[in-house]
C-alpha atoms as a PDB file:
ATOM      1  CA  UNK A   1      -7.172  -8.495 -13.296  1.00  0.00           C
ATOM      2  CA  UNK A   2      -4.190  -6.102 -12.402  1.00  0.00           C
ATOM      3  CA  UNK A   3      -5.343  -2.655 -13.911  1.00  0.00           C
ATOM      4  CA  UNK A   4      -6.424   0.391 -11.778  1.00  0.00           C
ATOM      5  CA  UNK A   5     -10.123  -0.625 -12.212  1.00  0.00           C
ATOM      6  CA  UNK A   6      -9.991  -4.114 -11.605  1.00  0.00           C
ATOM      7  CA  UNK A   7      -8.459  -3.844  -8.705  1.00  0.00           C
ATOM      8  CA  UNK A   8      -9.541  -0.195  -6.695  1.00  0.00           C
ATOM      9  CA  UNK A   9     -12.740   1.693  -5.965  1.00  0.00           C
ATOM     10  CA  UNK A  10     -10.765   5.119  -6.412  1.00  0.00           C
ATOM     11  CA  UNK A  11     -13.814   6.920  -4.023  1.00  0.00           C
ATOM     12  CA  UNK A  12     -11.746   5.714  -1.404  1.00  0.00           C
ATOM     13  CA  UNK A  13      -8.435   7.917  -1.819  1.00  0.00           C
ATOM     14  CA  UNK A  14      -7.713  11.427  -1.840  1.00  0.00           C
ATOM     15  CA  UNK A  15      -5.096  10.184  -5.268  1.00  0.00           C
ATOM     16  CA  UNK A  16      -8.594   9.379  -7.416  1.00  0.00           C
ATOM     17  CA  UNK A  17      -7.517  12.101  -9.904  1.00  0.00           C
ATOM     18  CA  UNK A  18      -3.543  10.914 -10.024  1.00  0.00           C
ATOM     19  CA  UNK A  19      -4.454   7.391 -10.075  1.00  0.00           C
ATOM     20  CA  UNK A  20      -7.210   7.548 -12.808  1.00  0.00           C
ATOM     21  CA  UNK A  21      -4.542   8.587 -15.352  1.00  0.00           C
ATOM     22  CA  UNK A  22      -2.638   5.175 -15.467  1.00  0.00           C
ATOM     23  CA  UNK A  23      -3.625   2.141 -16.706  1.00  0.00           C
ATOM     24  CA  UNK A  24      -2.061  -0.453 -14.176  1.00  0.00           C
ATOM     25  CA  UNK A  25      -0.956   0.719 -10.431  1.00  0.00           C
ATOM     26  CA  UNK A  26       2.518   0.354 -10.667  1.00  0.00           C
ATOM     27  CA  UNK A  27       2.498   3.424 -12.856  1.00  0.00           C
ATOM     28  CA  UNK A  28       1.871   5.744 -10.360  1.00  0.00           C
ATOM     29  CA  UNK A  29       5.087   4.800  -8.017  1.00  0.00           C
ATOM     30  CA  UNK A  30       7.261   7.380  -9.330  1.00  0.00           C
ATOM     31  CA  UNK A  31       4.764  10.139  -8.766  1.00  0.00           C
ATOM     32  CA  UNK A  32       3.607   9.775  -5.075  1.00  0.00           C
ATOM     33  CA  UNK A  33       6.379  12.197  -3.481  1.00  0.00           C
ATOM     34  CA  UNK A  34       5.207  15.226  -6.301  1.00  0.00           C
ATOM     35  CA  UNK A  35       1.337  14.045  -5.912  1.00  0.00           C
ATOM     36  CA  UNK A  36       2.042  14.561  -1.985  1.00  0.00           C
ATOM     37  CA  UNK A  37       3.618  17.967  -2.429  1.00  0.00           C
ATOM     38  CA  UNK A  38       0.811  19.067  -4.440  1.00  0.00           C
ATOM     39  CA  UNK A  39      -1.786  17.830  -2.491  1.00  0.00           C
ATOM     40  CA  UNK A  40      -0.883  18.891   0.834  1.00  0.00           C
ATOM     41  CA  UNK A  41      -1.383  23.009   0.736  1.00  0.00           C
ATOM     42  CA  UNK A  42      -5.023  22.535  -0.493  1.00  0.00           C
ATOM     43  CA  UNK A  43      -6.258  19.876   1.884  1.00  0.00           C
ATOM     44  CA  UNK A  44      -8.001  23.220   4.153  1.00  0.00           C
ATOM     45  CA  UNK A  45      -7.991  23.989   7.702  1.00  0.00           C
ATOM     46  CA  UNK A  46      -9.105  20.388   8.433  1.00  0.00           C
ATOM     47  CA  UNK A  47      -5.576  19.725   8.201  1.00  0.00           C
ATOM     48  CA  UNK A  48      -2.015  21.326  10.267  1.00  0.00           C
ATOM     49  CA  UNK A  49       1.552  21.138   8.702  1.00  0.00           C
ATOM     50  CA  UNK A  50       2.672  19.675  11.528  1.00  0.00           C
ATOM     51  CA  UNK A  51       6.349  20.061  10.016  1.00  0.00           C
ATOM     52  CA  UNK A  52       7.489  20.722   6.349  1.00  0.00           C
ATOM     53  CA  UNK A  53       4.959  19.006   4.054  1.00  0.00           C
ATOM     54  CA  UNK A  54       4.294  17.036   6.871  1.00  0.00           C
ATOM     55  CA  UNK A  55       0.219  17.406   6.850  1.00  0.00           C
ATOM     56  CA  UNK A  56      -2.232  15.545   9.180  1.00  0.00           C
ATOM     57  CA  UNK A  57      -5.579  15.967  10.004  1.00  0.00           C
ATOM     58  CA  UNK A  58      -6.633  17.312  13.191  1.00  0.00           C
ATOM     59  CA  UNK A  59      -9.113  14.373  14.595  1.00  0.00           C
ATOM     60  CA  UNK A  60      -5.768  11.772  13.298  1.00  0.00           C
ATOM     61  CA  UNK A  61      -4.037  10.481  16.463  1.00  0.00           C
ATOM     62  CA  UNK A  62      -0.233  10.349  15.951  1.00  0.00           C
ATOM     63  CA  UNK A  63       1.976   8.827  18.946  1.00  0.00           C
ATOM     64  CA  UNK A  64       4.587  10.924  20.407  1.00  0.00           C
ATOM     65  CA  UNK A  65       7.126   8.156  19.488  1.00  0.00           C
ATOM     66  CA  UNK A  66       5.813   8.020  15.700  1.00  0.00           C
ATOM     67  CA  UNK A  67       8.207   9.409  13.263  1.00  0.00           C
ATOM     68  CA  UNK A  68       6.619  11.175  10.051  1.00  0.00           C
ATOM     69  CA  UNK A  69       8.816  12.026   7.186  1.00  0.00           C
ATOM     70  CA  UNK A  70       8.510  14.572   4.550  1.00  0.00           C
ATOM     71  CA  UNK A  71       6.154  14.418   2.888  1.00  0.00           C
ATOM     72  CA  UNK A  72       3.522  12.839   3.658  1.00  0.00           C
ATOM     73  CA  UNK A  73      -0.732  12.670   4.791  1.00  0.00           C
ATOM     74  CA  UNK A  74      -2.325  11.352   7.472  1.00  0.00           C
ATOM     75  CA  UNK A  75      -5.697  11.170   7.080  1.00  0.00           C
ATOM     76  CA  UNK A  76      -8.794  11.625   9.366  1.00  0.00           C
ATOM     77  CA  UNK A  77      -9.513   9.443  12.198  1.00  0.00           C
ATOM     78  CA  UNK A  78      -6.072   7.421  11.335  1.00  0.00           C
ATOM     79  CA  UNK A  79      -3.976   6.067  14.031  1.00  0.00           C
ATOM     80  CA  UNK A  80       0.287   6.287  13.726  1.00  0.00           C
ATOM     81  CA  UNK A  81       1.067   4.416  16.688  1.00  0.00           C
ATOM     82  CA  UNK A  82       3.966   3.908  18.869  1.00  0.00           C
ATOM     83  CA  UNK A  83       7.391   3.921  17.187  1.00  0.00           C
ATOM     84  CA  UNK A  84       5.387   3.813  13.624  1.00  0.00           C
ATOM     85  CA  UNK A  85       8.110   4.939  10.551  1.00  0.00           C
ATOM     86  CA  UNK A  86       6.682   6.924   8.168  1.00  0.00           C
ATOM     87  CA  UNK A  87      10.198   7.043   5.797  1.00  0.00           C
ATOM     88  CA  UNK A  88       8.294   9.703   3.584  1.00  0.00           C
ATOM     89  CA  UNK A  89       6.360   9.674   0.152  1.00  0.00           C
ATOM     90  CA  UNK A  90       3.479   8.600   2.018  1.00  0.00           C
ATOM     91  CA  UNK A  91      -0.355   9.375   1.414  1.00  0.00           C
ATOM     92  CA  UNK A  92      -2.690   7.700   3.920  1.00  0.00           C
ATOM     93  CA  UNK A  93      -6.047   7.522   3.755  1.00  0.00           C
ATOM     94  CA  UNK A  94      -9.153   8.006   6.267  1.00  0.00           C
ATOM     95  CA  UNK A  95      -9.716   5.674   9.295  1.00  0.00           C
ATOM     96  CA  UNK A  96      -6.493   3.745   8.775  1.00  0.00           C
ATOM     97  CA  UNK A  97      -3.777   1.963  11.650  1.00  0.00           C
ATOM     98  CA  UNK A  98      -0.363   2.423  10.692  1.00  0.00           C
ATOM     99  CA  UNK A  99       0.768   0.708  13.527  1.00  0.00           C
ATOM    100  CA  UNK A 100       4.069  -0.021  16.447  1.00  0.00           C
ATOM    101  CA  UNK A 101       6.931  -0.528  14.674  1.00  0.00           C
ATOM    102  CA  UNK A 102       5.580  -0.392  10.863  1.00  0.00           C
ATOM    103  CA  UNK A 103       7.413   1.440   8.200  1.00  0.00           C
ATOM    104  CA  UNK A 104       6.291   2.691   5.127  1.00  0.00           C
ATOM    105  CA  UNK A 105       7.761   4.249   2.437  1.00  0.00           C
ATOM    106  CA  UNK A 106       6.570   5.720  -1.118  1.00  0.00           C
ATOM    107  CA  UNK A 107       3.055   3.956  -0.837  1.00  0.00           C
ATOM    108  CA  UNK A 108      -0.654   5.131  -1.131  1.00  0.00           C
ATOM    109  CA  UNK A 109      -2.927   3.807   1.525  1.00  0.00           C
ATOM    110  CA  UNK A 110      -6.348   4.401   0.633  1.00  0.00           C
ATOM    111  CA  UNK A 111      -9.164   4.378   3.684  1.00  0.00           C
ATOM    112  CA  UNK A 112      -9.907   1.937   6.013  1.00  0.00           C
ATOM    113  CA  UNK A 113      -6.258   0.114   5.377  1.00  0.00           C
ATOM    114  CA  UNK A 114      -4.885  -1.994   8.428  1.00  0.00           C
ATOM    115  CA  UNK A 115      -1.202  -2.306   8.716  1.00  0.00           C
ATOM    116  CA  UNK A 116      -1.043  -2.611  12.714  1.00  0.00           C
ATOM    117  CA  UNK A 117       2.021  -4.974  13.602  1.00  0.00           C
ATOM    118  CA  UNK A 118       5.462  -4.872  12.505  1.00  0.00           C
ATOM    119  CA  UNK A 119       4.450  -4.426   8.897  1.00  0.00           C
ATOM    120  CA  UNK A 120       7.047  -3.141   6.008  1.00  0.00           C
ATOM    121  CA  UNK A 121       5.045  -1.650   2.995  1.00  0.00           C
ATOM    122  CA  UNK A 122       6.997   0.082   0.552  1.00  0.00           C
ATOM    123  CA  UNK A 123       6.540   0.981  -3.134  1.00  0.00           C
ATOM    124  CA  UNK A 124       3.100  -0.456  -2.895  1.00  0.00           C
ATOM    125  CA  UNK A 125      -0.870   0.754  -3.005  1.00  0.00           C
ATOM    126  CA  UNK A 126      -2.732  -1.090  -0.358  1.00  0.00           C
ATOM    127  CA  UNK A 127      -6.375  -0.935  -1.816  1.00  0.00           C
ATOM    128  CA  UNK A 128      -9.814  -0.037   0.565  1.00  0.00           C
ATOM    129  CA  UNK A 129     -10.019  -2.128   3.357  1.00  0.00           C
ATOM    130  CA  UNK A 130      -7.117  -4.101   2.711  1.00  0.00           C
ATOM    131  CA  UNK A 131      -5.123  -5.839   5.928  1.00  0.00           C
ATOM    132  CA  UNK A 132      -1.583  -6.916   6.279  1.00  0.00           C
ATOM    133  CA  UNK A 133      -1.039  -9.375   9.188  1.00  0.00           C
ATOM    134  CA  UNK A 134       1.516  -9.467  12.008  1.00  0.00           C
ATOM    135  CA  UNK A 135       4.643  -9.394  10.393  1.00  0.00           C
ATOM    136  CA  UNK A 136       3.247  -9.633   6.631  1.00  0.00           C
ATOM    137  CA  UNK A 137       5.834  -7.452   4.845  1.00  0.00           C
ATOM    138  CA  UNK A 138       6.460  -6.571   1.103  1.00  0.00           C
ATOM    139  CA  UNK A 139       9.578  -7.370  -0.552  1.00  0.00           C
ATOM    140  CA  UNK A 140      10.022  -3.998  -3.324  1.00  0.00           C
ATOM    141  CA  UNK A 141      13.776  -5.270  -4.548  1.00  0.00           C
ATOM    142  CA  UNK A 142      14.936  -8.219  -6.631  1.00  0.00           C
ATOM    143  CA  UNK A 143      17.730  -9.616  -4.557  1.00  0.00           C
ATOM    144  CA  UNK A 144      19.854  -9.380  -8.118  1.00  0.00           C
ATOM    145  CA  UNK A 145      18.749  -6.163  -8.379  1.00  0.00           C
ATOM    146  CA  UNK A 146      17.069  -5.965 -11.871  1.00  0.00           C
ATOM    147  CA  UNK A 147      13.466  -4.448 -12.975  1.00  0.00           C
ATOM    148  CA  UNK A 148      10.464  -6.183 -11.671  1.00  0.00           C
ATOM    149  CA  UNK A 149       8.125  -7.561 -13.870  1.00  0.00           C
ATOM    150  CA  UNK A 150       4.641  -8.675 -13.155  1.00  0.00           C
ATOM    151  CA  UNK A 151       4.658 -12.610 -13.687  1.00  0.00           C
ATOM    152  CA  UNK A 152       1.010 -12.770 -15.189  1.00  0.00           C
ATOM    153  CA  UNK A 153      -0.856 -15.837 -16.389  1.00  0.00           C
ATOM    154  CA  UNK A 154       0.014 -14.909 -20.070  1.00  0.00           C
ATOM    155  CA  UNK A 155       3.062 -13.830 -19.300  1.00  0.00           C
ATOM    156  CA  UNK A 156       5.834 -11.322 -17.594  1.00  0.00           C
ATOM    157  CA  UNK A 157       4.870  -7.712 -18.017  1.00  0.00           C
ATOM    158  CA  UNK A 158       7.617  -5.507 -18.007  1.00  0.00           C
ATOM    159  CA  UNK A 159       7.672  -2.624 -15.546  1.00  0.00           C
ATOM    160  CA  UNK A 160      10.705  -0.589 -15.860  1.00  0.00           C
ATOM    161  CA  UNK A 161      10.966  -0.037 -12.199  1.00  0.00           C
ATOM    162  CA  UNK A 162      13.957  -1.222  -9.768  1.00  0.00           C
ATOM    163  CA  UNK A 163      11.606  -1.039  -6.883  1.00  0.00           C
ATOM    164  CA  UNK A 164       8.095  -2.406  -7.148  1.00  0.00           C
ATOM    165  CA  UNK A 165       6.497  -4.160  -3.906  1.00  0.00           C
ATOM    166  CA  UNK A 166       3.214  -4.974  -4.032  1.00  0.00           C
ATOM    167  CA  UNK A 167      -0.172  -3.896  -5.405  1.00  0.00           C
ATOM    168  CA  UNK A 168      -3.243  -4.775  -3.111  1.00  0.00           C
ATOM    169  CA  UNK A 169      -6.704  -4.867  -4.108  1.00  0.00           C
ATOM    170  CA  UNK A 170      -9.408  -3.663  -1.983  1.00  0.00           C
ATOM    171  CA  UNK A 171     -10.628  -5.956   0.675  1.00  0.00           C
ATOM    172  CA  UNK A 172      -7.524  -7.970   0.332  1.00  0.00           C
ATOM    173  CA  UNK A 173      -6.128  -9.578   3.745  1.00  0.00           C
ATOM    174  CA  UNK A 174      -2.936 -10.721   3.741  1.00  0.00           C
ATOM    175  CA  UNK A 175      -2.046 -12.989   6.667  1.00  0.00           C
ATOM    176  CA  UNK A 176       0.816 -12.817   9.994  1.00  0.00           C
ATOM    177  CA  UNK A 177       4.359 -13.304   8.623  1.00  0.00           C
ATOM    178  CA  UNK A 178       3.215 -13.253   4.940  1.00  0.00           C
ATOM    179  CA  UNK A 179       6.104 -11.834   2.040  1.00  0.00           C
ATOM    180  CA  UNK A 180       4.804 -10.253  -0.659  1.00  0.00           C
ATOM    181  CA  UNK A 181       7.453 -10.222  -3.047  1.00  0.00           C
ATOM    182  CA  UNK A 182       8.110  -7.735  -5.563  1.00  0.00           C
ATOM    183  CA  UNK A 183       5.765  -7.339  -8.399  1.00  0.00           C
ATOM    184  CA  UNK A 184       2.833  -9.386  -6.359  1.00  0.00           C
ATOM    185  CA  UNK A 185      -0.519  -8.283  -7.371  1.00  0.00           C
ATOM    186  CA  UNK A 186      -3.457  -9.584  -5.271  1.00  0.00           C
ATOM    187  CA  UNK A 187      -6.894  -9.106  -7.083  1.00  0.00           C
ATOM    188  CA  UNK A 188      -9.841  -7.496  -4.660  1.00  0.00           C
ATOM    189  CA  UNK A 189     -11.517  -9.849  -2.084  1.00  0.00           C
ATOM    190  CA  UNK A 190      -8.526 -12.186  -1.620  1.00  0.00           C
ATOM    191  CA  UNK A 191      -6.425 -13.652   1.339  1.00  0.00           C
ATOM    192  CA  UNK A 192      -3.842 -14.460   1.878  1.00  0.00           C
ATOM    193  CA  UNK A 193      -2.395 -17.751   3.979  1.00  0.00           C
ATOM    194  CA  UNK A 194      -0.181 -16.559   6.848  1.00  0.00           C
ATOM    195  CA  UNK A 195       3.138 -17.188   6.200  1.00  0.00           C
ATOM    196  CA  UNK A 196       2.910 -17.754   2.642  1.00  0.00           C
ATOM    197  CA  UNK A 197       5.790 -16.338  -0.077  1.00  0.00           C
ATOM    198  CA  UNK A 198       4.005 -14.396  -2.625  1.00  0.00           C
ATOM    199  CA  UNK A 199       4.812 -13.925  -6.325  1.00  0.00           C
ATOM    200  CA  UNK A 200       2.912 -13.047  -9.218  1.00  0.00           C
ATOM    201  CA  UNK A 201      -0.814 -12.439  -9.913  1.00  0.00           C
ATOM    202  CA  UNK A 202      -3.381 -13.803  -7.034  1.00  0.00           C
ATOM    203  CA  UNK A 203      -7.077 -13.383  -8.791  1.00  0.00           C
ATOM    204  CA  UNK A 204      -9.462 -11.946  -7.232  1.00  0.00           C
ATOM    205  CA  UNK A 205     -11.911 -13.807  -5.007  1.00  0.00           C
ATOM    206  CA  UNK A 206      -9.209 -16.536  -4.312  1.00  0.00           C
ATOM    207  CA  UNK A 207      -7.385 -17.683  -1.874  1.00  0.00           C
ATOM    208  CA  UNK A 208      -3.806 -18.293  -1.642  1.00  0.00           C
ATOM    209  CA  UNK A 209      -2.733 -21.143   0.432  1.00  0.00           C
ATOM    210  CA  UNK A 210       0.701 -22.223  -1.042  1.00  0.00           C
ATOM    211  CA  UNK A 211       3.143 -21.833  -3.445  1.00  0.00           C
ATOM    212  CA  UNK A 212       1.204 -22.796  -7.358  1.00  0.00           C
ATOM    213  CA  UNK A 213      -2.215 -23.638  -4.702  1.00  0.00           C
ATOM    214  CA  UNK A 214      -4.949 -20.999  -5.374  1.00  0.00           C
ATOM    215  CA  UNK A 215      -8.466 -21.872  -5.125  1.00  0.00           C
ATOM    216  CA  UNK A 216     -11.739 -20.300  -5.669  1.00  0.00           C
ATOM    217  CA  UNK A 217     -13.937 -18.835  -2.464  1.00  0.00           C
ATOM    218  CA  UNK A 218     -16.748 -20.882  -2.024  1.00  0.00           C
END
């Protein structure tokens, strides 16, 4: 329930190629900036370096107030609106809102992904047609700073990574003021309940109310 293939239809991302040689998501944080870099001078003329490995399509619409770090790509028909932070390391997909005061930061949005209030998504890969909520934020550091592991039914599986946020299946919604904290792993076709405090593995087709309270979509 937490590999590449359970949880992403990879026709959706211009990272299909990088992302089909892992096994589970997570694998592919360290990679994103160098994936970026190579990726950007063979996107075509569909697509301006804006700045240094700064690459956006030309129908994207990017606020004057957005910021977008190196490096990073901004899809087609995407919106980066008003006072949007784009720290770097970011790929973002087709038709996506990155929106007023968001920040992202080493992450993969693939297309059609909604992240349009006040949103902080970093070290994460927000499947197709996934949608964080006002305020819904992940959390990619321990607060005593050690690896994250994935807590998983049978149990913890071991990342090696200090920073690890969250790993969204596609079609996932994730409600206002929700915390994804780090290691969460939300299976396709799930929601999340607003304000919840997320931790672990969410299967998909659930939905996750409270704390230990998942139940099955009717």
């Amino acid at each position: 329930m937490y590999t590449i293939s359970d949880l992403y239809d990879l026709e959706h991302t211009l990272a299909k190629d990088y992302l089909s040689a892992f096994t589970y998501p997570w694998e592919a944080l360290k990679g994103i900036k160098d994936l970026i870099l190579a990726l950007g001078p063979t996107l075509g003329e569909d697509y301006e370096e804006v700045s240094e490995h700064v690459w956006v399509h030309r129908t994207a619409k990017v606020f004057p107030s957005a910021y977008l770090g190196a490096p990073c790509i901004i899809g087609p028909d995407t919106e980066v609106r008003h006072c949007a932070f784009i720290r770097g390391s970011a790929l973002v997909g087709a038709n996506c809102v990155v929106g007023n005061s968001c920040e992202l930061k080493n992450v993969i949005l693939f297309d059609n992904v909604q992240t349009p209030h006040y949103n902080y998504v970093g070290d994460s890969i927000l499947g197709y047609r996934s949608h964080m909520g006002a305020g819904s934020i992940t959390s990619n550091v321990r607060s005593d700073k050690q690896l994250v592991a994935v807590h998983a039914p049978e149990g913890d599986i071991e990342t090696g990574l200090k920073k690890f946020g969250a790993m969204l299946g596609d079609y996932v919604e994730c409600g206002c003021n929700c915390v994804l904290n780090p290691g969460t792993v939300v299976g396709r076709h799930s929601n999340i309940y607003p304000t919840s405090c997320v931790r672990g593995v969410v299967p998909e087709n659930s939905i996750y109310k409270v704390t230990r309270e998942i139940v099955d979509k009717k």
